[in-house]
N, C-alpha and C. Protein backbone atom coordinates (compact mmCIF):
# COMPACT_ATOMS: atom_id res chain seq x y z
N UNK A 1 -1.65 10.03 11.76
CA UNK A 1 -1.04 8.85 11.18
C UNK A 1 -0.47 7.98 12.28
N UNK A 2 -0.58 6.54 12.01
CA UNK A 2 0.11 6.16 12.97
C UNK A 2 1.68 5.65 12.32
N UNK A 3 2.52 5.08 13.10
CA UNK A 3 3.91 4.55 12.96
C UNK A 3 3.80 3.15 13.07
N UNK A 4 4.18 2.01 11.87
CA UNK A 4 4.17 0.91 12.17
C UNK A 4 5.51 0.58 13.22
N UNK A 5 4.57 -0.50 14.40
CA UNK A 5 5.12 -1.13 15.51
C UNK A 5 6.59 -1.93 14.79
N UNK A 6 7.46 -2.06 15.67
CA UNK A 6 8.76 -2.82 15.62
C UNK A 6 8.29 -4.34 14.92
N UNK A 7 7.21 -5.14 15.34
CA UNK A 7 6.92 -6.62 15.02
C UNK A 7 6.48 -6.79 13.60
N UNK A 8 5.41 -5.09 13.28
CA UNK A 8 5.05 -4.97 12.00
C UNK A 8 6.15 -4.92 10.66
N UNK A 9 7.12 -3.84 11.00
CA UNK A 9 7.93 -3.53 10.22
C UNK A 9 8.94 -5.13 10.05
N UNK A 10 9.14 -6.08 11.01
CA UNK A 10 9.35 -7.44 11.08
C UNK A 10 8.60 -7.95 9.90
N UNK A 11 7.57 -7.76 10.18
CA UNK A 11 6.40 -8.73 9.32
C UNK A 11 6.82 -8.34 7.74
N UNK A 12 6.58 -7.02 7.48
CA UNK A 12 6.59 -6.54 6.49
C UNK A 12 7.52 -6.84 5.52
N UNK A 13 8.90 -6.65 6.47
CA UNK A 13 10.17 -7.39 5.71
C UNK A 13 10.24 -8.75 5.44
N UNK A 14 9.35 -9.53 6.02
CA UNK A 14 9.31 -11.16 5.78
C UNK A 14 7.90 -11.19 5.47
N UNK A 15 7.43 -10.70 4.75
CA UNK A 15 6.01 -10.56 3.95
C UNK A 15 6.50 -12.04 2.75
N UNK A 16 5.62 -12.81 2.64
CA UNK A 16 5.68 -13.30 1.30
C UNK A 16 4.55 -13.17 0.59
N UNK A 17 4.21 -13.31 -0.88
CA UNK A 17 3.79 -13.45 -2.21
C UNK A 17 3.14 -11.37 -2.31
N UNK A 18 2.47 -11.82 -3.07
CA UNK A 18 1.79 -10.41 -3.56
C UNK A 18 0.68 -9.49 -2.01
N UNK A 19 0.89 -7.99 -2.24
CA UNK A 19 -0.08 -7.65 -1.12
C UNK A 19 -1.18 -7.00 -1.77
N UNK A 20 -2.13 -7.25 -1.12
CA UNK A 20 -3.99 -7.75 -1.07
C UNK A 20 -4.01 -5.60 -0.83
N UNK A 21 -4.64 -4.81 -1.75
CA UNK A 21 -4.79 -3.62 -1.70
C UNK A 21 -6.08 -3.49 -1.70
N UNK A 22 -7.05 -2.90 -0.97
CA UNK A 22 -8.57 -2.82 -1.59
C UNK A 22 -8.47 -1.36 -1.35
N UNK A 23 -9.46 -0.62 -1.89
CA UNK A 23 -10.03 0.48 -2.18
C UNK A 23 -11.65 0.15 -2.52
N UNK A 24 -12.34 1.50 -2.48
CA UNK A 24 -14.05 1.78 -2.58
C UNK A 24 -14.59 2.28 -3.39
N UNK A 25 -15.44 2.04 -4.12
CA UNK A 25 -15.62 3.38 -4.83
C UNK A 25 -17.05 4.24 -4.18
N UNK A 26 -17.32 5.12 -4.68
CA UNK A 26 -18.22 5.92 -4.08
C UNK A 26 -19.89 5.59 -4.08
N UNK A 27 -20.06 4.03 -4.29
CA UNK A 27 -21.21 3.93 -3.71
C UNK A 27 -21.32 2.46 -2.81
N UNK A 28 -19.75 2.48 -2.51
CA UNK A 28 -19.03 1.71 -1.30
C UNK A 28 -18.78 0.28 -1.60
N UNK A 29 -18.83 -0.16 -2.98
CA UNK A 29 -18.36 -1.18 -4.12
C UNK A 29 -16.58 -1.38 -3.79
N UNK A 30 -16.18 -2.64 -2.55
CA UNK A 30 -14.99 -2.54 -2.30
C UNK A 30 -14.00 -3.45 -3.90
N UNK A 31 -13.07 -3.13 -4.16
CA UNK A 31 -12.09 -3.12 -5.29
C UNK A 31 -10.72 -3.68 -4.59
N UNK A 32 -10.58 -4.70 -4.80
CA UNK A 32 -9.10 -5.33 -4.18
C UNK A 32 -8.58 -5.89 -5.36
N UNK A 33 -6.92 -5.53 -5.60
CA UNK A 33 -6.16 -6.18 -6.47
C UNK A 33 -4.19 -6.69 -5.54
N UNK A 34 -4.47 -7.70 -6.19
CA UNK A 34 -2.63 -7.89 -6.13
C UNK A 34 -1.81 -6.66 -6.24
N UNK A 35 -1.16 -6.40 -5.41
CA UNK A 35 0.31 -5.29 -5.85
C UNK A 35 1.38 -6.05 -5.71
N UNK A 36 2.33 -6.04 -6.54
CA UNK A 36 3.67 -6.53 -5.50
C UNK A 36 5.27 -5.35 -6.01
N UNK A 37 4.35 -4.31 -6.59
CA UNK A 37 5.50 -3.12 -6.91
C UNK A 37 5.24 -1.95 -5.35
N UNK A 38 5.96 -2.74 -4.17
CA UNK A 38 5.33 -1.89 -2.72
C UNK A 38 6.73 -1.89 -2.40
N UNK A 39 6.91 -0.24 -1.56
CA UNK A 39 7.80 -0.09 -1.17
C UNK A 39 7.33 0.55 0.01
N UNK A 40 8.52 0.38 1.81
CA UNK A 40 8.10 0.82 2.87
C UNK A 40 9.00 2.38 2.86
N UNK A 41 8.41 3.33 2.86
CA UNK A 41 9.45 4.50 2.75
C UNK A 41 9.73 5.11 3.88
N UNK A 42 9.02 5.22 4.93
CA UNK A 42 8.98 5.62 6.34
C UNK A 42 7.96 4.84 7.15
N UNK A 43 8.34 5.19 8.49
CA UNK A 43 7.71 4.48 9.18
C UNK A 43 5.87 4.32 9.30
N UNK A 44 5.73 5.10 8.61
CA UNK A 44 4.20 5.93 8.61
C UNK A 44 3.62 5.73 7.00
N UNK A 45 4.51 5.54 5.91
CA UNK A 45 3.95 5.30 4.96
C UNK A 45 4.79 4.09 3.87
N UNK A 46 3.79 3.94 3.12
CA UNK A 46 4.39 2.65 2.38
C UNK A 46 3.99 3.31 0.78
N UNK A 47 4.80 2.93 -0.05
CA UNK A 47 4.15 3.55 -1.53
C UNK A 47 4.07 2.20 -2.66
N UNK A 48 3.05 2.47 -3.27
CA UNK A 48 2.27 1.47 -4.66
C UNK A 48 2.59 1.56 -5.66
N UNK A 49 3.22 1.52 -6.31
CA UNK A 49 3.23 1.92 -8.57
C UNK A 49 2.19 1.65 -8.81
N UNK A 50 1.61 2.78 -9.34
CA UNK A 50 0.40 2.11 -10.39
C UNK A 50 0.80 1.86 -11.79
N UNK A 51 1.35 0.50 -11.99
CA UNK A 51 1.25 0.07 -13.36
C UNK A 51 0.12 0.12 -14.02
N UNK A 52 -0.93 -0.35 -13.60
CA UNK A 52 -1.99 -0.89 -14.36
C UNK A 52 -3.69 -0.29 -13.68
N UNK A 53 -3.78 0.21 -12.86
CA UNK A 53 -5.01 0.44 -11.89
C UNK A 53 -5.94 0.82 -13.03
N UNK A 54 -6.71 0.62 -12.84
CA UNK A 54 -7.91 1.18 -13.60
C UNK A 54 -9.23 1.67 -12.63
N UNK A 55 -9.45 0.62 -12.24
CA UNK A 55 -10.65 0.86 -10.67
C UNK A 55 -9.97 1.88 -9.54
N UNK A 56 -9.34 0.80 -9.36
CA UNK A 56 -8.18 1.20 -7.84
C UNK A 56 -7.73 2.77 -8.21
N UNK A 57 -7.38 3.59 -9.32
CA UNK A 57 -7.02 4.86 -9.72
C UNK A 57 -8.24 5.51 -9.65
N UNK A 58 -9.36 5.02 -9.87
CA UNK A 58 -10.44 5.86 -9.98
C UNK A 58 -11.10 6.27 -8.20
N UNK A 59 -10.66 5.19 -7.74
CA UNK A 59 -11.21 5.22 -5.76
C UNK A 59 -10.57 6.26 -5.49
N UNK A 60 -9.28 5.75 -5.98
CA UNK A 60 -7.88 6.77 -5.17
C UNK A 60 -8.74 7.98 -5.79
N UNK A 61 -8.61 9.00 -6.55
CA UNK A 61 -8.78 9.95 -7.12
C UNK A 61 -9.95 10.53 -6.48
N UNK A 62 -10.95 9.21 -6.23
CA UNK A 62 -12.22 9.60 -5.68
C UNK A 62 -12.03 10.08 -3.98
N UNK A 63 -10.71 10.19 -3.65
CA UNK A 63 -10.89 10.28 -2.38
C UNK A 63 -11.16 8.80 -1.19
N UNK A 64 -11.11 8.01 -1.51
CA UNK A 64 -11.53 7.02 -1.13
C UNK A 64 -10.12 6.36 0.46
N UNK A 65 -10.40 5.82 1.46
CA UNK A 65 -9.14 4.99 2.21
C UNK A 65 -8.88 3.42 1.47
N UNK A 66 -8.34 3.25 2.46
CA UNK A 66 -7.85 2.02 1.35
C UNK A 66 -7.39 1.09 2.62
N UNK A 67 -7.14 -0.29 2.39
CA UNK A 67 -6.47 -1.07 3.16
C UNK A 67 -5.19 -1.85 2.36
N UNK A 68 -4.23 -2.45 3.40
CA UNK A 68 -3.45 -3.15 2.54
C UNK A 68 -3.37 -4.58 3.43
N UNK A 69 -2.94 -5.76 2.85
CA UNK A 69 -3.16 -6.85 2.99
C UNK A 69 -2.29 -7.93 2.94
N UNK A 70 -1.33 -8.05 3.91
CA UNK A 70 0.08 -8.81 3.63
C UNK A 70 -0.26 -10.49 4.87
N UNK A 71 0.73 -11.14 4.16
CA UNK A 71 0.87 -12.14 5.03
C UNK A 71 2.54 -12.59 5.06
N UNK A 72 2.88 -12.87 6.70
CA UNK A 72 4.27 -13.28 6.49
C UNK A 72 4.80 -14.87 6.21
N UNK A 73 5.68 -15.37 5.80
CA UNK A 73 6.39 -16.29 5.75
C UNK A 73 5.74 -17.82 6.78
N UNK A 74 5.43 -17.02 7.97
CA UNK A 74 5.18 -17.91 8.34
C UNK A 74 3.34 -18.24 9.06
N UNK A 75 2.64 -17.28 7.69
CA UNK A 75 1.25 -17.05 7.92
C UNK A 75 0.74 -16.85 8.81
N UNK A 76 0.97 -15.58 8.99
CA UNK A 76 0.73 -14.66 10.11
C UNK A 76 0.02 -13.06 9.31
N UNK A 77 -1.00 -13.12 9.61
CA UNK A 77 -1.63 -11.73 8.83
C UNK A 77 -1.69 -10.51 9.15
N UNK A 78 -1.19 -9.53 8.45
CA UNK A 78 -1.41 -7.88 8.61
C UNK A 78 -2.28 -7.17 8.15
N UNK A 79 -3.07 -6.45 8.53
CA UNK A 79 -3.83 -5.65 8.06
C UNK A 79 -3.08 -3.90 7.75
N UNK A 80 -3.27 -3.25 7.15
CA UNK A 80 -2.85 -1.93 7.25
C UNK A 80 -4.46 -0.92 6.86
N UNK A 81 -4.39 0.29 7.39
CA UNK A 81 -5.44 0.67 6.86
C UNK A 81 -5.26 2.71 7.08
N UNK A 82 -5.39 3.03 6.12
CA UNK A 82 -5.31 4.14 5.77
C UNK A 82 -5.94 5.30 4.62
N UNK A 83 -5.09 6.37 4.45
CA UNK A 83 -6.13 7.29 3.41
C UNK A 83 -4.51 7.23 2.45
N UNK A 84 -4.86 7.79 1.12
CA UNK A 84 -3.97 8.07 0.15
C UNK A 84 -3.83 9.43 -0.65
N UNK A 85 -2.52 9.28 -1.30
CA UNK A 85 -2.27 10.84 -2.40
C UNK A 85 -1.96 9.84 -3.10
N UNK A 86 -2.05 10.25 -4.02
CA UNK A 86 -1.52 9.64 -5.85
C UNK A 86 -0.50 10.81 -6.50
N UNK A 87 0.71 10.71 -6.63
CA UNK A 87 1.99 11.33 -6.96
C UNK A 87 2.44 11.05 -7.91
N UNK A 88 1.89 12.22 -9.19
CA UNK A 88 2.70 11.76 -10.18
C UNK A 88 4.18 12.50 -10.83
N UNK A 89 4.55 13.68 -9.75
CA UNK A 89 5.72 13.52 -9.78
C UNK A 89 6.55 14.09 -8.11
N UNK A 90 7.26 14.85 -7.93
CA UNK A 90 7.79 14.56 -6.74
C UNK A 90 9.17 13.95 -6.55
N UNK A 91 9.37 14.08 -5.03
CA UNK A 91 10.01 12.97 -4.34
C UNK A 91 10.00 11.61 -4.34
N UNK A 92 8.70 11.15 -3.72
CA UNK A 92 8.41 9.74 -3.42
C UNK A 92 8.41 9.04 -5.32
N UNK A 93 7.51 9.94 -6.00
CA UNK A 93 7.70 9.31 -7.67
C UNK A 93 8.96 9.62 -8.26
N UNK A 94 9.83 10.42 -8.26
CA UNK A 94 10.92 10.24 -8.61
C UNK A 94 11.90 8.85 -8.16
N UNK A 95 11.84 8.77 -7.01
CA UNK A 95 12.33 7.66 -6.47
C UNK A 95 11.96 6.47 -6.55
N UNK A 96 10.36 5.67 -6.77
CA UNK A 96 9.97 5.05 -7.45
C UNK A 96 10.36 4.53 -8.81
N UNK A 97 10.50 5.81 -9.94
CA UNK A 97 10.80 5.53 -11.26
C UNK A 97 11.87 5.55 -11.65
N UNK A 98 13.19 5.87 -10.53
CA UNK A 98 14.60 6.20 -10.86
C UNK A 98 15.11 4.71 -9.87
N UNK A 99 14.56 4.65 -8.84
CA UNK A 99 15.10 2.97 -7.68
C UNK A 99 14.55 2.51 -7.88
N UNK A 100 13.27 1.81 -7.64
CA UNK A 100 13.41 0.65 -6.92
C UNK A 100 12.24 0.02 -7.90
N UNK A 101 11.32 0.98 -8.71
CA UNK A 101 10.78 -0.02 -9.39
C UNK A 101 11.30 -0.66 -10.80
N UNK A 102 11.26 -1.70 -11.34
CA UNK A 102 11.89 -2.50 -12.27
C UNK A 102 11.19 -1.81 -13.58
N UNK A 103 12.21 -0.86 -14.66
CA UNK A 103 11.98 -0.62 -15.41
C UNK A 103 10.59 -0.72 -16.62
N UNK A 104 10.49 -2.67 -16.43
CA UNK A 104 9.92 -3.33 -17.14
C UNK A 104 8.26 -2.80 -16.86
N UNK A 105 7.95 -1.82 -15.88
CA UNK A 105 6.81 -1.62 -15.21
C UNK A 105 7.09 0.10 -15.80
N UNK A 106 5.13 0.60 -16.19
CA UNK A 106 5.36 1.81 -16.70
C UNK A 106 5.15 3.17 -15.17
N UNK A 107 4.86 2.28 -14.02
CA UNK A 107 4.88 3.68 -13.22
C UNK A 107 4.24 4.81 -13.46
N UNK A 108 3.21 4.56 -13.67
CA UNK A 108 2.32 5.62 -13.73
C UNK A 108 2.27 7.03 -13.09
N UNK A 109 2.42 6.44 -11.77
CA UNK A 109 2.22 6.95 -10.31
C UNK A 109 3.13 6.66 -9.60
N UNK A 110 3.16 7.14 -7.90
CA UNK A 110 3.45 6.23 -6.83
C UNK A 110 2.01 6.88 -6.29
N UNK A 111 1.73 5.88 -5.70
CA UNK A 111 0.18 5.97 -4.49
C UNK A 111 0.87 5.59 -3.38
N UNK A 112 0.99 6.96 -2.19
CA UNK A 112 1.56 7.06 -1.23
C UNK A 112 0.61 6.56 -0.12
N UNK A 113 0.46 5.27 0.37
CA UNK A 113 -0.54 4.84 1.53
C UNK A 113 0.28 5.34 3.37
N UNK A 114 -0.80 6.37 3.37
CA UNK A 114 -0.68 7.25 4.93
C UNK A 114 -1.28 6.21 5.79
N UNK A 115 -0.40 5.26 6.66
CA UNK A 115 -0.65 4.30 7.48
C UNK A 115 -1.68 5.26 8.58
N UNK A 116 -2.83 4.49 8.77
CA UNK A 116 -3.51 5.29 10.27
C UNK A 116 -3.96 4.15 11.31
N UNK A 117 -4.18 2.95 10.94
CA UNK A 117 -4.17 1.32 11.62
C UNK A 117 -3.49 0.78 11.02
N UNK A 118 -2.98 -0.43 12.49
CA UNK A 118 -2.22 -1.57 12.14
C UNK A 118 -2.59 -2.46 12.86
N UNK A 119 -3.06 -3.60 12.19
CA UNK A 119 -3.92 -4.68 12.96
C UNK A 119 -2.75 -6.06 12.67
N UNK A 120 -2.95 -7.06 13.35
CA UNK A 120 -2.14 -8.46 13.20
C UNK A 120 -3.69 -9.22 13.60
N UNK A 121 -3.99 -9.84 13.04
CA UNK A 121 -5.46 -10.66 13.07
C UNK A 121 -6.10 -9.58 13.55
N UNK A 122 -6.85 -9.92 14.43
CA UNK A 122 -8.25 -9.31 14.84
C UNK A 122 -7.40 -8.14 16.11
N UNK A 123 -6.46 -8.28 16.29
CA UNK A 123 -5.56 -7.29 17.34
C UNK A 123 -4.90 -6.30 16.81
N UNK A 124 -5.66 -4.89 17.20
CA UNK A 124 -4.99 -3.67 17.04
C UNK A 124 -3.70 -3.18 17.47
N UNK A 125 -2.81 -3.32 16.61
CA UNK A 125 -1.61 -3.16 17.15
C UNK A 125 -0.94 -1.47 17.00
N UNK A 126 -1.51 -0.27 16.29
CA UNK A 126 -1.53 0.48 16.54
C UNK A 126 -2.87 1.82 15.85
């Protein structure tokens, strides 16, 4: 795994609008949706609610990596790119469905994204 860089974890916190998630499915059919129920939990991973996935649950499940897709404030782009677990109960989902996600959302899950790249445009930053 890698550890997002000091500039990333910057970015991340001054991320604006919704982040860009894609996933694959297994005959390499890429699947990108809006998230904006994302939380950074450590330096190494970031976690998803699945309110609603339907595709995106079926990649995950399938084993599939995934990327994530943020831009900051002052349009500047991140890439993230990694593999996933889907947690439906636990630590990380307890904490999900008890903090930080807004009731109004059914939390299915948390989909724990295991950071392994971190790109800023076309530059590998870890």
């Amino acid at each position: 795994m890698a550890t997002l860089p000091e500039n990333a974890i910057q970015a991340w916190e001054n991320r604006e609008g919704p982040v860009v998630f894609t996933t694959v499915d297994s005959n390499g059919v890429p699947n990108s949706i809006y998230v904006t129920c994302v939380k950074r939990i450590s330096g190494d991973r970031i976690a998803v609610a699945d309110n609603k996935m339907n595709k995106t649950r079926a990649n995950i499940l399938a084993g599939c990596s995934a990327s994530l897709l943020f831009i900051t404030r002052e349009k500047k782009a991140f890439q993230l790119k990694g593999s996933l677990r889907y947690e439906t109960s636990g630590k990380i989902f307890d904490e999900m469905k008890n903090g930080w996600l807004d009731r109004k959302y059914p939390g299915h899950a948390a989909v724990v994204f295991c950071i392994e790249e971190v790109y800023s445009g076309s530059e590998k930053l870890a």
